[in-house]
C-alpha atoms as a PDB file:
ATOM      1  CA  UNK A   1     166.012  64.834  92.182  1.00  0.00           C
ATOM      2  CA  UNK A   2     165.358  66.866  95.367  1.00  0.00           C
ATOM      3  CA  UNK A   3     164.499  69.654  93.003  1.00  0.00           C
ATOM      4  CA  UNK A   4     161.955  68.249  90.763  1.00  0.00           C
ATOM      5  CA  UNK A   5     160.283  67.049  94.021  1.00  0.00           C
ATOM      6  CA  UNK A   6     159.850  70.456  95.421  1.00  0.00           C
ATOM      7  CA  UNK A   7     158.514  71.186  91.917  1.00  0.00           C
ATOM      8  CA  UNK A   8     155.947  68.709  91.378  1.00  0.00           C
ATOM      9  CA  UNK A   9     154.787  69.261  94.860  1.00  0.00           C
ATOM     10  CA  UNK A  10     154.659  73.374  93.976  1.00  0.00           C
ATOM     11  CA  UNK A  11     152.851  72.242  90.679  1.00  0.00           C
ATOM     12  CA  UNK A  12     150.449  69.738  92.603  1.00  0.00           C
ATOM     13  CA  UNK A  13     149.684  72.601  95.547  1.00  0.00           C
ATOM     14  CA  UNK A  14     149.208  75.521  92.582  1.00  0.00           C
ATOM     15  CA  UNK A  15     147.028  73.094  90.885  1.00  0.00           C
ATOM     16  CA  UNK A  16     144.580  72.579  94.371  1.00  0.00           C
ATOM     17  CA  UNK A  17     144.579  76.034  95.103  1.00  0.00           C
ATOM     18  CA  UNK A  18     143.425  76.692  91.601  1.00  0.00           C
ATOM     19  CA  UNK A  19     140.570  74.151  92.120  1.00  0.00           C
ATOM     20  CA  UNK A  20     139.491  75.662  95.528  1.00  0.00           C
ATOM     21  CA  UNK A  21     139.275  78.809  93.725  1.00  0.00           C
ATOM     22  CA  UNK A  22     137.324  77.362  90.838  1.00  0.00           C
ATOM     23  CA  UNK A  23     134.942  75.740  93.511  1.00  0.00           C
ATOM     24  CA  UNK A  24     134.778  78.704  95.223  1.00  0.00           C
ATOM     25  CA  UNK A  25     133.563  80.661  92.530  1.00  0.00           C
ATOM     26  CA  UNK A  26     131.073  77.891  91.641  1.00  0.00           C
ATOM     27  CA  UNK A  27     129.711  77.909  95.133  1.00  0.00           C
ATOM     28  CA  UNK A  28     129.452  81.995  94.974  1.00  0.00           C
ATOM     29  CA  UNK A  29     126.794  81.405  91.514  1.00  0.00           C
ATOM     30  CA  UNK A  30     124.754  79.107  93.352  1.00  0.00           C
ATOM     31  CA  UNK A  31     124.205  80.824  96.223  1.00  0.00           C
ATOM     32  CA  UNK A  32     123.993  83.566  94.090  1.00  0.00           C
ATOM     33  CA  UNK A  33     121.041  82.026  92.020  1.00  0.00           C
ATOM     34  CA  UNK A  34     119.777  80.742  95.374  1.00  0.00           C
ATOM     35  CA  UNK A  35     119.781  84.052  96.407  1.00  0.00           C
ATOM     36  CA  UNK A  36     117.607  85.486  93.980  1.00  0.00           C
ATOM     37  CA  UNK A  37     115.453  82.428  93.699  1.00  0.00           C
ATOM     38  CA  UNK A  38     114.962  83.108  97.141  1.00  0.00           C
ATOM     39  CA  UNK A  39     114.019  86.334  97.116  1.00  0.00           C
ATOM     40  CA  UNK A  40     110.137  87.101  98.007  1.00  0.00           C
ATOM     41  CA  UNK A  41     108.175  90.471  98.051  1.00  0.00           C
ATOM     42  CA  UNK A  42     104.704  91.300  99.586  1.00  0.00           C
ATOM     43  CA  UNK A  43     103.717  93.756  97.587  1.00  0.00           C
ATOM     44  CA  UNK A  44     104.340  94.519  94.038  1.00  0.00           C
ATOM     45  CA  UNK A  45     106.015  97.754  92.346  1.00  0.00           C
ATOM     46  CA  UNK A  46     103.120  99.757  92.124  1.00  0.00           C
ATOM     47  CA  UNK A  47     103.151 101.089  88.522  1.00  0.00           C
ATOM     48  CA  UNK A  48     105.131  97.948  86.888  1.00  0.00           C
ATOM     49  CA  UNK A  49     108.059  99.511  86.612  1.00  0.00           C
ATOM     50  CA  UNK A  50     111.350  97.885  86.847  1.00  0.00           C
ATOM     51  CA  UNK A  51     111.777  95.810  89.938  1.00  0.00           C
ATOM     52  CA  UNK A  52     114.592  96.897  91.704  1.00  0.00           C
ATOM     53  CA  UNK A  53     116.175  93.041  91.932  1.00  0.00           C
ATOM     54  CA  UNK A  54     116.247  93.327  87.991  1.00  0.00           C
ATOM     55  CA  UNK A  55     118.533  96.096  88.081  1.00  0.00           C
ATOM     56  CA  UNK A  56     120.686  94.576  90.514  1.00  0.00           C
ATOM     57  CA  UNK A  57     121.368  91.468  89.072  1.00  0.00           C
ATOM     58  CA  UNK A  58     121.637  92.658  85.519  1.00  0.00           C
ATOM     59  CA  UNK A  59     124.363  95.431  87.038  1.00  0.00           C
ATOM     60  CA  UNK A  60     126.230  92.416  88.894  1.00  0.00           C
ATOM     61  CA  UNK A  61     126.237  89.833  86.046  1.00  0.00           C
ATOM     62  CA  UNK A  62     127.516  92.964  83.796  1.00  0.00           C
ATOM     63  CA  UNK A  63     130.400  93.733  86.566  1.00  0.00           C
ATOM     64  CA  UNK A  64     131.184  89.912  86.686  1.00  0.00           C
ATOM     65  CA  UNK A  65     131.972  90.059  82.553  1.00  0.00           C
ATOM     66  CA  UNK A  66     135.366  92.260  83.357  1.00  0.00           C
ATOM     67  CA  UNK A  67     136.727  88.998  85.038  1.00  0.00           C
ATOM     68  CA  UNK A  68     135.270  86.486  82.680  1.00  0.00           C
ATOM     69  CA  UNK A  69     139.007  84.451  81.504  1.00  0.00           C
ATOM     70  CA  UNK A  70     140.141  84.511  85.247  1.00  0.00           C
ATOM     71  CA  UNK A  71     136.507  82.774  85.898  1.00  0.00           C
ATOM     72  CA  UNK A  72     136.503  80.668  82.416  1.00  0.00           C
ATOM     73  CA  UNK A  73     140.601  79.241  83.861  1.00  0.00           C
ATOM     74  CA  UNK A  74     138.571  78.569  86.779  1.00  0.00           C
ATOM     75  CA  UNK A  75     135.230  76.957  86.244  1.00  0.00           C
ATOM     76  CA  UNK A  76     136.520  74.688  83.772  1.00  0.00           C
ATOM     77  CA  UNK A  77     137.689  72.140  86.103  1.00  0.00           C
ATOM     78  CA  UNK A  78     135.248  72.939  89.252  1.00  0.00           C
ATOM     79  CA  UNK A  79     132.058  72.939  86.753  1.00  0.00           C
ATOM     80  CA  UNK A  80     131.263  69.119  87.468  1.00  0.00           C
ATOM     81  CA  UNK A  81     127.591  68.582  84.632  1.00  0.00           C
ATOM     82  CA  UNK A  82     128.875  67.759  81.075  1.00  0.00           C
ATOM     83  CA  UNK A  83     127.987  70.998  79.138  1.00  0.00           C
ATOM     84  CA  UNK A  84     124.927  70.104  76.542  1.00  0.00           C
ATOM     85  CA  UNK A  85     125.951  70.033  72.710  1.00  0.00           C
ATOM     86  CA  UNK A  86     124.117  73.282  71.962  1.00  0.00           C
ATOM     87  CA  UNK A  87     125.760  75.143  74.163  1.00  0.00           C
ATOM     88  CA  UNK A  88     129.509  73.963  73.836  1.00  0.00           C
ATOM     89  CA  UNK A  89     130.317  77.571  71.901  1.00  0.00           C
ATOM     90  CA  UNK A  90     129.558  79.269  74.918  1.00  0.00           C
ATOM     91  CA  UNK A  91     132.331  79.429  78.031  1.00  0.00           C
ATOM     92  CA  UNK A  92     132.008  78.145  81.221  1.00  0.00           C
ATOM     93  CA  UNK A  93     131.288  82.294  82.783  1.00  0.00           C
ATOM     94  CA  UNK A  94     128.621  82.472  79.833  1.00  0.00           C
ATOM     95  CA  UNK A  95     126.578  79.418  81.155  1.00  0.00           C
ATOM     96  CA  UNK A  96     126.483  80.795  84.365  1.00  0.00           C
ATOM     97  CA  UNK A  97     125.385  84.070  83.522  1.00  0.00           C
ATOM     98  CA  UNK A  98     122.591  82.624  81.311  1.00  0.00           C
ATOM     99  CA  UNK A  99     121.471  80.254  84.533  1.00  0.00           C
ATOM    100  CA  UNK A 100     121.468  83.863  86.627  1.00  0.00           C
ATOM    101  CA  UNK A 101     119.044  85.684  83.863  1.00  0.00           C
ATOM    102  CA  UNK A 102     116.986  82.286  83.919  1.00  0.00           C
ATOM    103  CA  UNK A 103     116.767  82.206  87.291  1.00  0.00           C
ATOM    104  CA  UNK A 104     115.492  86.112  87.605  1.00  0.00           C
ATOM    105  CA  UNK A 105     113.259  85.362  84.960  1.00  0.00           C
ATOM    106  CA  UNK A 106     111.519  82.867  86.749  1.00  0.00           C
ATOM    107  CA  UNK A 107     111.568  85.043  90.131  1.00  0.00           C
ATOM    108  CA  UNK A 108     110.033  87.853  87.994  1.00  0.00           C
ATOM    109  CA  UNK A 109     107.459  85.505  86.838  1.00  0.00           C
ATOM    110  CA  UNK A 110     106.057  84.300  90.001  1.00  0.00           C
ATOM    111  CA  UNK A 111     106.457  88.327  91.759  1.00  0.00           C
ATOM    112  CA  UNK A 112     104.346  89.381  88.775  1.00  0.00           C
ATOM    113  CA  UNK A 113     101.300  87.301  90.502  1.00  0.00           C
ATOM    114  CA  UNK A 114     101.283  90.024  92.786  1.00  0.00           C
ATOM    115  CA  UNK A 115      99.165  92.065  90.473  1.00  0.00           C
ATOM    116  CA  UNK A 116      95.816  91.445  89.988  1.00  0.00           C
ATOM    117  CA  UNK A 117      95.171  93.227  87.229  1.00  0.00           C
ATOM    118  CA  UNK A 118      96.562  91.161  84.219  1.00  0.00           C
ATOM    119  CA  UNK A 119      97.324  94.512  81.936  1.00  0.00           C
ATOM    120  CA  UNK A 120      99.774  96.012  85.111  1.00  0.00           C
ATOM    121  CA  UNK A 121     100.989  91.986  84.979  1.00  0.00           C
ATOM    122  CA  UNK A 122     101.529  92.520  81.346  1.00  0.00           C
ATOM    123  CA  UNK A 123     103.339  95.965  81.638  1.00  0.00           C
ATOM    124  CA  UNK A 124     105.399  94.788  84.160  1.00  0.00           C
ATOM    125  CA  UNK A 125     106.886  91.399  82.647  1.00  0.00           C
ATOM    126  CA  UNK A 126     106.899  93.867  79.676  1.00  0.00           C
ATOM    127  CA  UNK A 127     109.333  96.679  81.501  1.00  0.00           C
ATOM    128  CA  UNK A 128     111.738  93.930  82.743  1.00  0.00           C
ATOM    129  CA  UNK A 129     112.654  91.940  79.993  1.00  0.00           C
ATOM    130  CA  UNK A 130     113.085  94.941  77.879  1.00  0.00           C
ATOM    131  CA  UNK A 131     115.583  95.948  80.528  1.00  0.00           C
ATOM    132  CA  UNK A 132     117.158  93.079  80.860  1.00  0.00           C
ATOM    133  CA  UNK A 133     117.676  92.798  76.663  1.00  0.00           C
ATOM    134  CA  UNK A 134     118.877  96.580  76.460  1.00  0.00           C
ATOM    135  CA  UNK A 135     121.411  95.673  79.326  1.00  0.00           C
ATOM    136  CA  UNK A 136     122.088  92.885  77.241  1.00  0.00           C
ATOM    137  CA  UNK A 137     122.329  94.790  73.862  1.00  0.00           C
ATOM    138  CA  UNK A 138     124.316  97.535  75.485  1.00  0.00           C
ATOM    139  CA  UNK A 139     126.794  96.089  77.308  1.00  0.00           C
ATOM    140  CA  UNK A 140     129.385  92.668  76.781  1.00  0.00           C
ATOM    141  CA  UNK A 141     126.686  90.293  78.261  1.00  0.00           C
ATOM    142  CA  UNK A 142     126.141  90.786  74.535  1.00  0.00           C
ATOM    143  CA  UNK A 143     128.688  87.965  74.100  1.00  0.00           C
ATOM    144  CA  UNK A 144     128.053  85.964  76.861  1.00  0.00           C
ATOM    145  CA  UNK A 145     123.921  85.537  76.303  1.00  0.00           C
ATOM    146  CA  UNK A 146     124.589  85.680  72.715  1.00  0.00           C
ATOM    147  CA  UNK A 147     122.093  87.279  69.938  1.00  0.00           C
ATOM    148  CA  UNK A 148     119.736  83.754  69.906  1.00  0.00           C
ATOM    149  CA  UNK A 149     118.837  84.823  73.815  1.00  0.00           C
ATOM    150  CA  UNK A 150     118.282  88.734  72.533  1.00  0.00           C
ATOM    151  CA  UNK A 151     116.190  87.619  69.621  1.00  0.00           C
ATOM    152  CA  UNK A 152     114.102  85.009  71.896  1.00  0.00           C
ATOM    153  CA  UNK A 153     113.937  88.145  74.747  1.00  0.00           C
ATOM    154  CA  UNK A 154     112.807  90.885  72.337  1.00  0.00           C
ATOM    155  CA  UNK A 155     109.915  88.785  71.399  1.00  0.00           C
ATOM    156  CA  UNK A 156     109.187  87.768  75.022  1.00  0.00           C
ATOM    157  CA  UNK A 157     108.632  91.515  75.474  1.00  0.00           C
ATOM    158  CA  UNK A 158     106.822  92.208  72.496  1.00  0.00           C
ATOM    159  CA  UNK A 159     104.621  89.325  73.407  1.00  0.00           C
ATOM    160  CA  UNK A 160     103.932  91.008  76.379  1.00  0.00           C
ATOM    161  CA  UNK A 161     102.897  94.049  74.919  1.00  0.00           C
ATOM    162  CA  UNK A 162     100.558  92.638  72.599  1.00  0.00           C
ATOM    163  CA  UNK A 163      98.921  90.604  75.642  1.00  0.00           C
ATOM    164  CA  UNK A 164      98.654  93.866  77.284  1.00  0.00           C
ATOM    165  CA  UNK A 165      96.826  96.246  74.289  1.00  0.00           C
ATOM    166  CA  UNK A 166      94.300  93.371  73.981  1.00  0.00           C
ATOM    167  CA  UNK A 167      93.716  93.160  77.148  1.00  0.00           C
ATOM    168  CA  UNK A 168      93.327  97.316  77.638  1.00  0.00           C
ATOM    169  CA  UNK A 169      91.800  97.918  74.504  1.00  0.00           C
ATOM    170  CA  UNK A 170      89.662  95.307  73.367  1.00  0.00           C
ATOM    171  CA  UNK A 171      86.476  96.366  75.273  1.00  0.00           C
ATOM    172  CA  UNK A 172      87.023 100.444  74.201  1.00  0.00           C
ATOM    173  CA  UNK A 173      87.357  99.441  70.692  1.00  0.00           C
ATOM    174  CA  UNK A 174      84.141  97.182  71.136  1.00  0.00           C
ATOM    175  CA  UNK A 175      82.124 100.558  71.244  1.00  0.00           C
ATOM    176  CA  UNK A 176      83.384 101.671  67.868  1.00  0.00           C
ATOM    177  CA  UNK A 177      82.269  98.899  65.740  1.00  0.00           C
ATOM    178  CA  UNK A 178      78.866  98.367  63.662  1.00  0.00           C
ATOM    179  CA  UNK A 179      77.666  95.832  66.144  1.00  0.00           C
ATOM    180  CA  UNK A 180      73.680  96.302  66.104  1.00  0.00           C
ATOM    181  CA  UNK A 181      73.460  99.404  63.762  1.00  0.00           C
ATOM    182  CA  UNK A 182      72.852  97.664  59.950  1.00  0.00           C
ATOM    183  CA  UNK A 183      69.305  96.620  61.179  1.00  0.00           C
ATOM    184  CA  UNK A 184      68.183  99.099  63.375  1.00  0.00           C
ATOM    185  CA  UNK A 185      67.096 102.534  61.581  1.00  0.00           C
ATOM    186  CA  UNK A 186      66.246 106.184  62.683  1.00  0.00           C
ATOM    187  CA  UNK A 187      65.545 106.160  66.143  1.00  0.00           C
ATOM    188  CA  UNK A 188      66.875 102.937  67.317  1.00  0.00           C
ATOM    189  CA  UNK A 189      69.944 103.578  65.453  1.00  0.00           C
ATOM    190  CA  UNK A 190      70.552 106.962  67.244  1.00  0.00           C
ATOM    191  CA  UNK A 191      69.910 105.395  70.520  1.00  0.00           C
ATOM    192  CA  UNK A 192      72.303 102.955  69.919  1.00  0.00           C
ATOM    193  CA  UNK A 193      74.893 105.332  68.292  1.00  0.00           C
ATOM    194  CA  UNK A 194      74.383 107.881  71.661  1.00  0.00           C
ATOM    195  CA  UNK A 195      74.801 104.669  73.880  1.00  0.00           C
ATOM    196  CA  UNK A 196      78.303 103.215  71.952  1.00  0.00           C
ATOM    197  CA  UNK A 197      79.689 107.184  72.307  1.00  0.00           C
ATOM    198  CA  UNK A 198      78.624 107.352  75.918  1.00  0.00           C
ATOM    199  CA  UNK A 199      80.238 103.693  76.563  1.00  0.00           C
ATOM    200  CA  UNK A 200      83.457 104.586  74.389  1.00  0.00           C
ATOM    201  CA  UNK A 201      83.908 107.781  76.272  1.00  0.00           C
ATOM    202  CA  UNK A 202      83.586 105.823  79.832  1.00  0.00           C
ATOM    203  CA  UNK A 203      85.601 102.762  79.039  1.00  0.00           C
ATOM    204  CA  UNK A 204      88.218 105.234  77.253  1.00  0.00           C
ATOM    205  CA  UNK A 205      88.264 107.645  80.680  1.00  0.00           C
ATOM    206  CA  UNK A 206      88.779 104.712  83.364  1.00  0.00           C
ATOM    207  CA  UNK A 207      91.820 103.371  80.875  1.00  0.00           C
ATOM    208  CA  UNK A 208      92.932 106.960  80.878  1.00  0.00           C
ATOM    209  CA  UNK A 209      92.775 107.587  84.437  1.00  0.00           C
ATOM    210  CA  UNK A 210      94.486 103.919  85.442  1.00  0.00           C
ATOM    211  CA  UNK A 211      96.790 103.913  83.380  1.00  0.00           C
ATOM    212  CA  UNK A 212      98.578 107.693  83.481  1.00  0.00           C
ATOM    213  CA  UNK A 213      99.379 105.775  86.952  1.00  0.00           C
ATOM    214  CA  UNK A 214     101.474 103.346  85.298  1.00  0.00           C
ATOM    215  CA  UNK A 215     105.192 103.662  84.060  1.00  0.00           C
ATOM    216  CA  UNK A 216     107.358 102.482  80.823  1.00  0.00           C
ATOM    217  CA  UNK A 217     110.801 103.752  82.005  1.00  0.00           C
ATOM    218  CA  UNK A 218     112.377 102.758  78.640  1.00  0.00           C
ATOM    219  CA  UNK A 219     111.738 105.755  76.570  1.00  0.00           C
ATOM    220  CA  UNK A 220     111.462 103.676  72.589  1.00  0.00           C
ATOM    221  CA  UNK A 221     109.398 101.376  74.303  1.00  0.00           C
ATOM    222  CA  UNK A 222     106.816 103.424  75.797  1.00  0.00           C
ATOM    223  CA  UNK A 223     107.025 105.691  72.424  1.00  0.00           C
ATOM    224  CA  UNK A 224     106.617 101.881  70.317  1.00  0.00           C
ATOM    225  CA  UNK A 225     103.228 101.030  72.731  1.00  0.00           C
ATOM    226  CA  UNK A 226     101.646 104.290  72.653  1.00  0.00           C
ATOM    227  CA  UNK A 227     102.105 104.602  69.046  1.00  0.00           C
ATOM    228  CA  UNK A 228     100.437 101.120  68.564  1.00  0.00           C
ATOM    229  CA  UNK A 229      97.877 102.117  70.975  1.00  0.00           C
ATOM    230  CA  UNK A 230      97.309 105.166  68.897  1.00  0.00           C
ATOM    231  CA  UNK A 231      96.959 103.747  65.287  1.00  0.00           C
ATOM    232  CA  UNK A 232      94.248 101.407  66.678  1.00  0.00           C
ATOM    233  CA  UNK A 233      92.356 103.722  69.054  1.00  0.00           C
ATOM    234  CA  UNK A 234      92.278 106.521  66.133  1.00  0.00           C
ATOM    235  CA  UNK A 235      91.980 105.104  63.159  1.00  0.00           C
ATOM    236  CA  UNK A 236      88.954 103.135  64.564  1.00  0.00           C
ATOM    237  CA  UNK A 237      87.774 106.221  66.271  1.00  0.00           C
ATOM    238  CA  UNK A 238      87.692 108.517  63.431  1.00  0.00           C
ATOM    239  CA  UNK A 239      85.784 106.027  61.124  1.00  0.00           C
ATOM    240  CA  UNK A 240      83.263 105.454  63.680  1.00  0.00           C
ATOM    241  CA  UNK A 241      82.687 109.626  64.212  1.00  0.00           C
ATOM    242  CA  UNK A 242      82.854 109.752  60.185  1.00  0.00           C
ATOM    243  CA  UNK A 243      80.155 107.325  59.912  1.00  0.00           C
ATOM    244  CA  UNK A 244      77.801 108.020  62.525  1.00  0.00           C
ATOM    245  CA  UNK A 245      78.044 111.715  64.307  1.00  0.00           C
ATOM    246  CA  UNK A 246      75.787 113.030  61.639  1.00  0.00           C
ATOM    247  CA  UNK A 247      72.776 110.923  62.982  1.00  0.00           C
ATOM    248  CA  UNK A 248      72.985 113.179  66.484  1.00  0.00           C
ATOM    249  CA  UNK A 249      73.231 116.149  64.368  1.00  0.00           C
ATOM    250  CA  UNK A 250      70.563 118.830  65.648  1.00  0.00           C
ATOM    251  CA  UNK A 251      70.583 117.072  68.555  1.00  0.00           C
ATOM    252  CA  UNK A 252      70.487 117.920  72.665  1.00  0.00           C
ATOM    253  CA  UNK A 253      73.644 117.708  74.099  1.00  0.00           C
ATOM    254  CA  UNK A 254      75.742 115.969  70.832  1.00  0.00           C
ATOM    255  CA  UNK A 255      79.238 117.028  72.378  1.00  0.00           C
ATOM    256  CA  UNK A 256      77.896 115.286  75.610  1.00  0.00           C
ATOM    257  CA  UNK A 257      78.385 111.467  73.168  1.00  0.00           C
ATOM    258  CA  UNK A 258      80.869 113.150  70.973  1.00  0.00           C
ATOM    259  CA  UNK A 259      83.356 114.331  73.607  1.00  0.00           C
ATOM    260  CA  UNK A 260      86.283 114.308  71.852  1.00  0.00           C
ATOM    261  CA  UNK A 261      88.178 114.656  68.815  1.00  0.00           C
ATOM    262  CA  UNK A 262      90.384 112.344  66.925  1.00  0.00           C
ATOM    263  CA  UNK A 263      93.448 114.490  67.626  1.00  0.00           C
ATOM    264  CA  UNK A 264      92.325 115.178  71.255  1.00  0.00           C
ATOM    265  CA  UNK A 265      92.235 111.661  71.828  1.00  0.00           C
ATOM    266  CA  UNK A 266      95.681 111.447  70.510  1.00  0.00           C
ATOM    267  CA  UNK A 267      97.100 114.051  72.275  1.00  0.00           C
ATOM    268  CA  UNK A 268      95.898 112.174  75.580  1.00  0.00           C
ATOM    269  CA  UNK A 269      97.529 109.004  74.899  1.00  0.00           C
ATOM    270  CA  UNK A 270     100.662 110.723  75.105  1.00  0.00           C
ATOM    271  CA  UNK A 271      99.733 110.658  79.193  1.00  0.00           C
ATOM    272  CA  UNK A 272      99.784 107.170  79.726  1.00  0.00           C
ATOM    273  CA  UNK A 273     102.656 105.270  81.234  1.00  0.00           C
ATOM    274  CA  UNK A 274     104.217 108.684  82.598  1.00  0.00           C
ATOM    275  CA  UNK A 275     103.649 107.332  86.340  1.00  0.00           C
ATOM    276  CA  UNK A 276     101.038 110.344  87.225  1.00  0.00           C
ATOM    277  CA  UNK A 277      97.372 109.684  87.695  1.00  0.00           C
ATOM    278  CA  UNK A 278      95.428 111.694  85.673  1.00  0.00           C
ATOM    279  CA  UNK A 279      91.331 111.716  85.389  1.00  0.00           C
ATOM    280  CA  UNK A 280      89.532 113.323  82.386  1.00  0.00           C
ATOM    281  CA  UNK A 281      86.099 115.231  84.703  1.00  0.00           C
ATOM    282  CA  UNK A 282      84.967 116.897  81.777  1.00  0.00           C
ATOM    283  CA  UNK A 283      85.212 117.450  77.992  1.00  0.00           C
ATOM    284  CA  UNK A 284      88.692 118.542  76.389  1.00  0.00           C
ATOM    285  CA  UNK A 285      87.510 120.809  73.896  1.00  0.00           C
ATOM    286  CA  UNK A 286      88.485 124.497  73.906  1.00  0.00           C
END
């Protein structure tokens, strides 16, 4: 009888250490999460690259997988909120991991304020998610965020993207279209053609020289939004010459509207995003 005594009273004392430990590990998340929540930055990462807090947290919640059934024995009993129906496939370690990425998505959210140009906003929001999904994709967080979260964070990202080409390239490809030409004829339609050219090349050159300054670490990524870029820019840009460089044919200074060739144009998207300011001070052609 003595025995089973000492037992039960091992059993009951294994048991409350166990629950310490699972409250302990409960407290460490939130403070965690608070952490991050917490953090603040005056300025903002100057060419919207990946914020540094992005990396870390990612890297941590990735360490924290290798000791996810020690955590899951754990949490199960210190984890205190009924778990919502929709979620009850996922462990106890996978809900907290999920609260950490919604938590630094939130904190990325309200740092990317900071910038006050709404493209570098876009580009930055943009360069974090798509780190956080490859980390995701790449890694076992795979199993704990699941493929619902990496399907709802690629097109978070993509979203991004397209928010930032409209924003960047709405006004240059403005220049290119027939806008104000049908009507007018000879003269007024070469004034107007010179003045779209001279507009395109400006509004093309300040893009240029902005945004070489900027940086897409992830190498598909800044390959996927340059080629977009490309197939607009071009396509539009070589209709446009197609149509109208013949009316400044025999004229003074043509190559001062028509600066630059299709390809040259391509070949000088290839310099945005590289982190390197570049400015275009006169014409590209050999």
């Amino acid at each position: 009888m003595e025995q089973t005594e000492r037992i039960d009273k091992a059993v009951e004392s294994g048991n409350e250490v166990l629950l310490q430990l699972g409250e302990s590990a409960r407290k460490t998340f939130a403070e965690f999460k608070y952490a991050i929540q917490s953090y603040t930055s005056s300025s903002a990462v100057p060419t919207g690259a990946v914020h540094p807090l992005t990396k870390y947290v990612m890297n941590y919640i990735k360490a924290v997988t290798v000791y996810s059934k020690t955590l899951d024995s754990l949490l199960k009993d210190a984890d205190q909120q009924p778990i919502p129906n929709s979620c009850t496939h996922f462990t106890a370690t996978a809900l907290h991991l999920q609260s950490v990425a919604a938590v630094l998505e939130a904190n990325l959210e309200a740092g990317s304020r900071l910038y006050r140009d709404c493209r570098l906003r876009n580009i930055f929001m943009m360069n974090n998610i798509c780190y956080m999904v490859q980390k995701v994709k790449n890694s076992d967080l795979k199993s704990f965020l699941g493929d619902d979260w990496i399907r709802l964070h690629n097109r978070m990202f993509q979203h991004q993207a397209t928010n930032y080409e409209r924003a960047s390239w709405s006004q240059v490809l403005s220049y290119l279209s027939d806008d104000g030409l049908c009507a007018a004829g000879g003269a007024a339609s070469r004034k107007i053609i010179r003045e779209k050219f001279k507009n395109f090349n400006l509004s093309f050159e300040d893009v240029y020289r902005v945004q070489t300054a900027w940086s897409v670490p992830d190498d598909q990524l800044r390959e996927d939004v340059r080629i977009s870029i490309s197939l607009k820019v071009i396509q539009a840009y070589r209709t446009f010459v197609g149509r109208y460089s013949a009316f400044l044919d025999g004229t003074k200074q043509r190559d001062r509207y028509i600066k630059y060739r299709p390809e040259d144009l391509e070949e000088l998207l290839l310099d945005l995003f590289e982190g390197t300011q570049k400015s275009l001070q006169h014409s590209v052609r050999a």
